[in-house]
Protein backbone atom coordinates (compact mmCIF):
# COMPACT_ATOMS: atom_id res chain seq x y z
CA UNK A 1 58.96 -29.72 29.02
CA UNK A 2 56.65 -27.66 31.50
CA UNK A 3 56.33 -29.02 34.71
CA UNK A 4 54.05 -27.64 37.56
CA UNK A 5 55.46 -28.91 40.90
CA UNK A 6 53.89 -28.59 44.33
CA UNK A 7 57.14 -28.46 46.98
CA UNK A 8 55.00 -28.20 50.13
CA UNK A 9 51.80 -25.52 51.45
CA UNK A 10 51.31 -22.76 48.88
CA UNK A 11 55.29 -23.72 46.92
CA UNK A 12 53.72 -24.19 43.53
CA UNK A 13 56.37 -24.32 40.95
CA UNK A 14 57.03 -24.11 37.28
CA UNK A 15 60.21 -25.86 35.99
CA UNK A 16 61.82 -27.27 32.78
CA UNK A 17 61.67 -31.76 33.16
CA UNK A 18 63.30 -33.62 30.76
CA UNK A 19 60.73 -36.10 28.87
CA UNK A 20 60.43 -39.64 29.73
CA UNK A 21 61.19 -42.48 27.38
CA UNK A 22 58.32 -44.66 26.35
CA UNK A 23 57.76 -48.26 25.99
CA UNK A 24 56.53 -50.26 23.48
CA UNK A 25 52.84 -50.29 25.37
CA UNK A 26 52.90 -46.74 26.10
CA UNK A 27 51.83 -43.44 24.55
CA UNK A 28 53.44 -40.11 24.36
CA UNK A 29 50.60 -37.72 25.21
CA UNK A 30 50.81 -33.46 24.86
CA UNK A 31 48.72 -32.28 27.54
CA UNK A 32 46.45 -29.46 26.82
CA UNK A 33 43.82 -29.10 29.70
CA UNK A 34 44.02 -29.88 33.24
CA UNK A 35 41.52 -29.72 35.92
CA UNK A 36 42.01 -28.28 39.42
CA UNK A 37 40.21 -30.68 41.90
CA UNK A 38 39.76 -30.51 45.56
CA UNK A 39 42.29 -32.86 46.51
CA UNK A 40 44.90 -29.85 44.33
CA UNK A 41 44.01 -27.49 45.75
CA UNK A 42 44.42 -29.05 49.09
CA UNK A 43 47.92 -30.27 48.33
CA UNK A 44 49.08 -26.05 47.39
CA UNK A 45 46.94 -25.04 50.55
CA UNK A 46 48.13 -27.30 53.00
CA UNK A 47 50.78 -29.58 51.48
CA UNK A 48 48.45 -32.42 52.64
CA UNK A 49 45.09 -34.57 51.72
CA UNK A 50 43.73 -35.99 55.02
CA UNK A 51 46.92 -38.36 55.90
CA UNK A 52 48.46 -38.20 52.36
CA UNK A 53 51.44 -35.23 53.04
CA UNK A 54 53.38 -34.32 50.38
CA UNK A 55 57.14 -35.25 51.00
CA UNK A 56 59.11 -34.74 47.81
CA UNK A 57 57.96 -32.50 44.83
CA UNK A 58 54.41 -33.78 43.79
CA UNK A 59 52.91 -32.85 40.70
CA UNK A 60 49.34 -32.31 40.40
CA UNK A 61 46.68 -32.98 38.05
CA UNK A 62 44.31 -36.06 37.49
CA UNK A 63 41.87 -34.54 35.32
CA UNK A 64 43.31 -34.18 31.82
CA UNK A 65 43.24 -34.61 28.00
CA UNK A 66 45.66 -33.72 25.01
CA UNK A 67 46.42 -35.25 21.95
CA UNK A 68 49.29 -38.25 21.04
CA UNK A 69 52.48 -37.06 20.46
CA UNK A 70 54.02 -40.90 19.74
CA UNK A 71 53.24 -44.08 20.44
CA UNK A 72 55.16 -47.20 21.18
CA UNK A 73 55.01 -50.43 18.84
CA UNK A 74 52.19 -52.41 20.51
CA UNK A 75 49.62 -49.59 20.50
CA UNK A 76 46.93 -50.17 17.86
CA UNK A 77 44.20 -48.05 18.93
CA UNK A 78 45.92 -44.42 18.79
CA UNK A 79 48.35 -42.61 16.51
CA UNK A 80 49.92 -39.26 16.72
CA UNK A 81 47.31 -36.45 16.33
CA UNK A 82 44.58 -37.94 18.20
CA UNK A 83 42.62 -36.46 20.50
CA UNK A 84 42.21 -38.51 23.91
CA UNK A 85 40.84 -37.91 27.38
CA UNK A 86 43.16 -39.77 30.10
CA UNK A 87 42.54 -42.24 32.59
CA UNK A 88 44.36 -41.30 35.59
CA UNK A 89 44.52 -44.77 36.86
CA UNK A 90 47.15 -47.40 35.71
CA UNK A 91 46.03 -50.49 37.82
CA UNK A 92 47.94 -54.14 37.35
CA UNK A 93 44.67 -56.28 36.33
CA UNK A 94 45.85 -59.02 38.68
CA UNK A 95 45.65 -58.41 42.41
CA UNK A 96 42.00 -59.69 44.18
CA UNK A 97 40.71 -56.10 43.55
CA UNK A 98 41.05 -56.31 39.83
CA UNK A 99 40.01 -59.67 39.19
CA UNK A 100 36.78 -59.44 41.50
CA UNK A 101 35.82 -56.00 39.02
CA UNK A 102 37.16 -53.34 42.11
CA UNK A 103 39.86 -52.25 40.11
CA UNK A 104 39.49 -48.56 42.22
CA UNK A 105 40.87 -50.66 45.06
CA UNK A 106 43.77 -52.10 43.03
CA UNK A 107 46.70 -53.18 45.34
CA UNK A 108 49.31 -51.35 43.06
CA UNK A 109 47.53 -48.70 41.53
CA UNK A 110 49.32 -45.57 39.88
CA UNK A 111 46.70 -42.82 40.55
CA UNK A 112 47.88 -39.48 38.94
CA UNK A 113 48.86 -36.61 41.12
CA UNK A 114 48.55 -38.53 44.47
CA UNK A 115 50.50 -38.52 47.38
CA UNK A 116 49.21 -41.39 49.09
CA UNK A 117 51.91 -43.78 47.89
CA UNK A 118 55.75 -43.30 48.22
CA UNK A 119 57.62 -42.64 46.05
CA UNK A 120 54.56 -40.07 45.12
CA UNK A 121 52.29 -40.78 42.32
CA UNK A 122 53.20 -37.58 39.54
CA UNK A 123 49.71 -36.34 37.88
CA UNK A 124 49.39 -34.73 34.48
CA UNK A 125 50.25 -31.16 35.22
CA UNK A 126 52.93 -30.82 32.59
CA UNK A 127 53.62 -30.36 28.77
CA UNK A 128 54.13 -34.14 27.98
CA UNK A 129 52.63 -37.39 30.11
CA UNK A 130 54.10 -40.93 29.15
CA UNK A 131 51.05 -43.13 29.93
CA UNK A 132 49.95 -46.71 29.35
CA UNK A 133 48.13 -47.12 26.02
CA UNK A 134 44.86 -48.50 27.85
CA UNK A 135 44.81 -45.34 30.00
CA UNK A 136 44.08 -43.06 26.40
CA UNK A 137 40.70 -42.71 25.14
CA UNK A 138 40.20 -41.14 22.11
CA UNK A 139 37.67 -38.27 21.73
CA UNK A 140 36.32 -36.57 18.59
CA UNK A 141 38.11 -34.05 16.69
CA UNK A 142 35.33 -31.37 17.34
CA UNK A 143 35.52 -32.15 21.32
CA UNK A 144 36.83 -29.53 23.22
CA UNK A 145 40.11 -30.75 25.46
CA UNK A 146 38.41 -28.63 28.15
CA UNK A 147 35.33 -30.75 27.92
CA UNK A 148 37.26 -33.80 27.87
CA UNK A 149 39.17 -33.36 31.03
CA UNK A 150 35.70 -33.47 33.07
CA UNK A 151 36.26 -37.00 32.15
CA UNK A 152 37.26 -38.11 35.58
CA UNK A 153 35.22 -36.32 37.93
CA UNK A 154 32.22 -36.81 35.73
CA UNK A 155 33.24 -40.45 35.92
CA UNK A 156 33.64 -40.34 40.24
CA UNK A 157 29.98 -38.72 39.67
CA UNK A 158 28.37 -41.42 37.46
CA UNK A 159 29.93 -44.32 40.09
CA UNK A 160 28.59 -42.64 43.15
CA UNK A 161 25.04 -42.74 41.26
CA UNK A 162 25.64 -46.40 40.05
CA UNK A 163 26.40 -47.63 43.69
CA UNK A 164 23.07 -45.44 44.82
CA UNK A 165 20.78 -48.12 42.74
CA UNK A 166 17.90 -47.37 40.60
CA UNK A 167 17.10 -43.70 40.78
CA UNK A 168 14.06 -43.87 38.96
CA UNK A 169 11.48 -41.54 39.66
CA UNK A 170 13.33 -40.74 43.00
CA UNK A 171 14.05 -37.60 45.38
CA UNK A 172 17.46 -37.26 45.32
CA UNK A 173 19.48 -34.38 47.41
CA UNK A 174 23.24 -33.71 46.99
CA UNK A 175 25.03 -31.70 49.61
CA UNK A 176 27.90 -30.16 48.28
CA UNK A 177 27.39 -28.02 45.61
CA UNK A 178 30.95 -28.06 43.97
CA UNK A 179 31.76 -29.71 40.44
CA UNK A 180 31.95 -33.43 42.41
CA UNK A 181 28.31 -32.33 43.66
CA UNK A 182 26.81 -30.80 40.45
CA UNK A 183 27.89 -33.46 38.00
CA UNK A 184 26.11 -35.81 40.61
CA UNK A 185 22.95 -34.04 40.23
CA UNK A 186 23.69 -34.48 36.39
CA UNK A 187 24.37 -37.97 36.72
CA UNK A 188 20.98 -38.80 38.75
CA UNK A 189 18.99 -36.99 36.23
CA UNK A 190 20.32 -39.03 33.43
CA UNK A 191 19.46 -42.11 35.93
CA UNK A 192 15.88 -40.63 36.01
CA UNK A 193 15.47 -39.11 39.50
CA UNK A 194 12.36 -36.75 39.14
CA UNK A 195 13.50 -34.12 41.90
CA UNK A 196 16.95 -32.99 42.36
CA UNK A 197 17.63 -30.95 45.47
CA UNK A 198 21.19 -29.09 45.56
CA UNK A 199 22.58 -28.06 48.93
CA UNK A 200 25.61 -25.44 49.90
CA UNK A 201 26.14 -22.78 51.58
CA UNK A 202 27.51 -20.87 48.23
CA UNK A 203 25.00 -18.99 46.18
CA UNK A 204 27.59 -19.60 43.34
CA UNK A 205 27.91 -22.87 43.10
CA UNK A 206 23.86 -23.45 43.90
CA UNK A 207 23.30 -21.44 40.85
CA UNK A 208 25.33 -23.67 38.80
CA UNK A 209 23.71 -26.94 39.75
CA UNK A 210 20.41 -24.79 38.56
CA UNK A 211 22.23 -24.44 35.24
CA UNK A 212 22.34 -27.89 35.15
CA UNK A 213 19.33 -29.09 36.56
CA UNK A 214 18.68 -29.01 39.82
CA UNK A 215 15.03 -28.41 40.60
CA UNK A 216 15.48 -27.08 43.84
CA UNK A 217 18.51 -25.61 45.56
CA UNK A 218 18.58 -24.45 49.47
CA UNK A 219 21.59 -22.40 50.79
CA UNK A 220 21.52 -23.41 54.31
CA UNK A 221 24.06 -20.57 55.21
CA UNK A 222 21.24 -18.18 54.88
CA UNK A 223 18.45 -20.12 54.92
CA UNK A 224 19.18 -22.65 58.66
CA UNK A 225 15.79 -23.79 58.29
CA UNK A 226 15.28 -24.69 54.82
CA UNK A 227 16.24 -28.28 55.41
CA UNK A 228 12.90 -28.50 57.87
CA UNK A 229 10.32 -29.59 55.63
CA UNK A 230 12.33 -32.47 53.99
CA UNK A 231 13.49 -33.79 57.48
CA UNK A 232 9.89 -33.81 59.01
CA UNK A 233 7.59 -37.71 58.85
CA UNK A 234 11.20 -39.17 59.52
CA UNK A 235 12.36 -37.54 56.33
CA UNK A 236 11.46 -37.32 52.60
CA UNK A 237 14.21 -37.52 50.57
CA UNK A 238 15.11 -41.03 48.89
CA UNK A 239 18.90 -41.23 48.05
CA UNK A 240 21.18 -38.66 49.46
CA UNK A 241 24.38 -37.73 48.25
CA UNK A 242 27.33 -36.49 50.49
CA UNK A 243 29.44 -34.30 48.45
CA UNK A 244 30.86 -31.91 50.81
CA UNK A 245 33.36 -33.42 52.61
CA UNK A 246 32.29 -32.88 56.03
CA UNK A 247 30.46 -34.64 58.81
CA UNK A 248 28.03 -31.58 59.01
CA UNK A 249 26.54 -32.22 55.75
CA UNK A 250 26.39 -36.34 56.35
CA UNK A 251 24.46 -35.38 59.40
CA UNK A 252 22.25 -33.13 57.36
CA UNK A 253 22.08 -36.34 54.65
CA UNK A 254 21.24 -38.45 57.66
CA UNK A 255 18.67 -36.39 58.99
CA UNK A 256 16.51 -35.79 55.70
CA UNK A 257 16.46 -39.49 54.55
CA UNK A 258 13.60 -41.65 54.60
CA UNK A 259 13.39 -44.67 56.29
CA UNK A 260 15.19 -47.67 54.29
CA UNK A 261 16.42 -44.88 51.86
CA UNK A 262 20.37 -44.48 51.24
CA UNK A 263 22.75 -42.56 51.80
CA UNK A 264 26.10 -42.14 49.69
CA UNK A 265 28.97 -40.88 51.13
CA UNK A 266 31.35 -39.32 48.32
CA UNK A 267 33.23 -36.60 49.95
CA UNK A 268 36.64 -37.36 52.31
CA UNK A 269 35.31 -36.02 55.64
CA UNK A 270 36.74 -33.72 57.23
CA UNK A 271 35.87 -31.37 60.56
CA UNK A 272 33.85 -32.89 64.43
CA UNK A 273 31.72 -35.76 63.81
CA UNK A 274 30.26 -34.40 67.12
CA UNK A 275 26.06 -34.03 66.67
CA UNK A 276 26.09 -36.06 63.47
CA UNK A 277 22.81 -38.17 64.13
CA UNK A 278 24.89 -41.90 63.54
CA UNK A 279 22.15 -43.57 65.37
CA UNK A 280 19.47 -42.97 62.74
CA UNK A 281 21.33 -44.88 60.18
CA UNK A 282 20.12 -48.09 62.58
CA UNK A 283 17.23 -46.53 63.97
CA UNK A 284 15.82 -45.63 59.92
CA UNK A 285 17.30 -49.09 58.35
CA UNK A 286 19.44 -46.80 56.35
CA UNK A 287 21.00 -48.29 53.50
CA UNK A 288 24.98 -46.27 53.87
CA UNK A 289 27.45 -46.47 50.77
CA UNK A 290 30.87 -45.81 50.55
CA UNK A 291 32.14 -45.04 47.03
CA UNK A 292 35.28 -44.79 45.76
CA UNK A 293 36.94 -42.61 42.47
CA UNK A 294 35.25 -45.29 39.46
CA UNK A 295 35.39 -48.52 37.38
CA UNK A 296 34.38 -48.82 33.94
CA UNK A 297 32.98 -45.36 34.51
CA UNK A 298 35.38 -43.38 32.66
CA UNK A 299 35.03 -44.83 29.56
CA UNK A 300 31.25 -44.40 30.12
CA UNK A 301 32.00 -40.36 31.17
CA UNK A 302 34.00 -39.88 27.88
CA UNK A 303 31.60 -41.48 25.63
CA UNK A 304 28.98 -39.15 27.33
CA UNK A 305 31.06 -36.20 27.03
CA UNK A 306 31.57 -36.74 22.98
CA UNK A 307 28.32 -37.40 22.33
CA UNK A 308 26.18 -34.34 24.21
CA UNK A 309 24.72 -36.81 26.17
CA UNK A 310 25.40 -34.42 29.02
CA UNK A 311 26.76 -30.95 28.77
CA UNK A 312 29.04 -30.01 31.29
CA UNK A 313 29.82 -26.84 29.48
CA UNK A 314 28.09 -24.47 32.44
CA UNK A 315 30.19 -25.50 34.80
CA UNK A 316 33.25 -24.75 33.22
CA UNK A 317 34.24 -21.25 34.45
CA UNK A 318 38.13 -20.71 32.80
CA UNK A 319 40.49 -22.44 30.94
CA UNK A 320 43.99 -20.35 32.65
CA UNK A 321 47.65 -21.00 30.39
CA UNK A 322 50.20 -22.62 32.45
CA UNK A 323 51.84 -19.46 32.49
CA UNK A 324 49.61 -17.58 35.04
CA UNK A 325 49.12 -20.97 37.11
CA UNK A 326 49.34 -19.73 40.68
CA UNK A 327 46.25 -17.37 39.80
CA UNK A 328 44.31 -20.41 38.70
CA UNK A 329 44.54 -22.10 41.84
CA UNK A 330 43.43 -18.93 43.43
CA UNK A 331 40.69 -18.53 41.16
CA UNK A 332 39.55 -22.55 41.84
CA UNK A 333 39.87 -22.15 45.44
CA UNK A 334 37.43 -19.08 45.47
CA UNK A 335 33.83 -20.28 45.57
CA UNK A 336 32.55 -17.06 45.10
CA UNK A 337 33.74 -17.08 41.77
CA UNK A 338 34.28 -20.80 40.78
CA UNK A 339 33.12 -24.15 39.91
CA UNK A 340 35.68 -25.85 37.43
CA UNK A 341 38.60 -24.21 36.66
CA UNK A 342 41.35 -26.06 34.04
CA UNK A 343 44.92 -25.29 33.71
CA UNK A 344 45.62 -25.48 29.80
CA UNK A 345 49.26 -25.68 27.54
């Protein structure tokens, strides 16, 4: 089989893998679309995620679907030919974290595509995936695998909103544009926020999260002072949503909340916490959250995803074959030109 293979910064590779055996509780999965996420396309720029370097071949991919190629003997709810989205996370359902309901803190988690453990954790970017049968969730025949892989970062969206609290009637801003940031702004919606501010410093992406319903969207790139008006009276934004990735934009999060409103940090910051206002989270009884990937989210995402209840569709800007995969990176690293874009076989 097909196997994409990142060796180190910008060493993306495409090699022949034999297949692996399965068990009797696992499931033989072709994959057919792959999402590039942030933390890929900082593994082929830089070989690295924060303090997660890649040391032997890693390959990527924790956004996927496909449909069931076998499955072993104890595997009731799937049989060759369905179509299934795929949890990336195989966690053991018996360390504190799982048993207290954190299972996105599990002790011995297998997290697809991550570097973060040794020997690495391999994602989905190949022909076949051998999985656990609890990690396949089957989707509708009409369901388009594309659509289905925005299973997990739709799912890292809707826990982010669940940790916020009720949403109801609420100004919400996100700050981060990207597909982490607009399927936030979905997310809230759905949770009944009545204004949804977008913020970037990319016209492209802003204009997606309008596609998608953000009622207002400020690019603060050319526009310094359009954060003024909702950081004046202490601020006048309810829940804020840090989806950036940088201690600018929690500052700028920080800065527009009200008093005893919350803040939810979702992004892995990155660049000088110098001039980020940390104070004000004391001095406005801030309420900060820290969330983490997702729960029982995903199998709320999918269920979403197959029924229309959201349509994710607009943010989808190519589906690449595996063949021209170096340009797809390319193409998802350029925010001039993209929001999501999935890697398909």
């Amino acid at each position: 089989m097909l196997n994409c293979a990142i060796h180190g910064a910008r060493d993306l590779r495409v090699a022949d893998l034999a297949p692996e055996a399965i068990s009797p509780t696992q499931v033989r999965v072709a994959v057919k679309a792959v999402g590039i996420c942030g933390s890929d396309l900082h593994y082929f720029q830089h070989g690295r995620v924060g303090d997660f370097v890649i040391r032997a071949p890693l390959t990527p991919g924790h956004e996927a679907s496909g449909q069931v190629l076998e499955v072993g003997a104890q595997v009731t709810h799937v049989k060759p030919g369905d179509r299934v989205a795929l949890d990336p996370a195989r966690t053991c359902g018996i360390c504190r974290f799982c048993r207290m309901g954190a299972s996105n803190h599990c002790e011995s988690v297998h997290f697809f595509g991550s570097a973060s453990r040794w020997p690495h954790m391999q994602g989905a970017m190949r022909e076949q995936v051998v999985v656990e049968g609890f990690q396949c969730v089957p989707v509708p025949a009409e369901l388009p695998f594309e659509i289905a892989a925005f299973g997990e970062p739709l799912a890292v969206a809707l826990h982010a909103v669940h940790a916020a609290g009720s949403l109801l009637g609420k100004t919400v801003m996100v700050v981060g544009a990207g597909p982490i940031g607009a399927l936030t702004l979905m997310a809230a919606r759905l949770a009944g926020a009545s204004r949804l501010i977008a913020v970037d410093i990319v016209d492209h992406t802003l204009a997606a999260c309008a596609r998608v319903g953000a009622t207002d969207t400020i690019n603060i790139a050319t526009n310094p002072q359009g954060l003024d008006a909702l950081a004046a009276g202490k601020g006048q934004v309810d829940v804020c949503f840090e989806a950036a990735g940088h201690y600018s934009a929690l500052g700028n999060c920080i800065r527009v909340t009200r008093p005893r409103g919350t803040v939810v940090q979702i992004g892995t910051l990155s660049g000088s916490s110098e001039g980020c206002p940390f104070n004000q989270i004391m001095v406005k009884s801030l309420t900060y959250v820290g969330t983490f990937r997702f729960v029982d989210e995903y199998a709320w995402s999918v269920d979403y995803l197959a029924r229309g209840v959201l349509d994710v569709s607009p943010l989808l800007t190519a589906a690449v074959p595996v063949a021209n995969v170096h340009e797809a990176f390319e193409l998802a690293a350029d925010r001039n030109r993209a929001m999501k874009v999935m890697v398909t076989f």
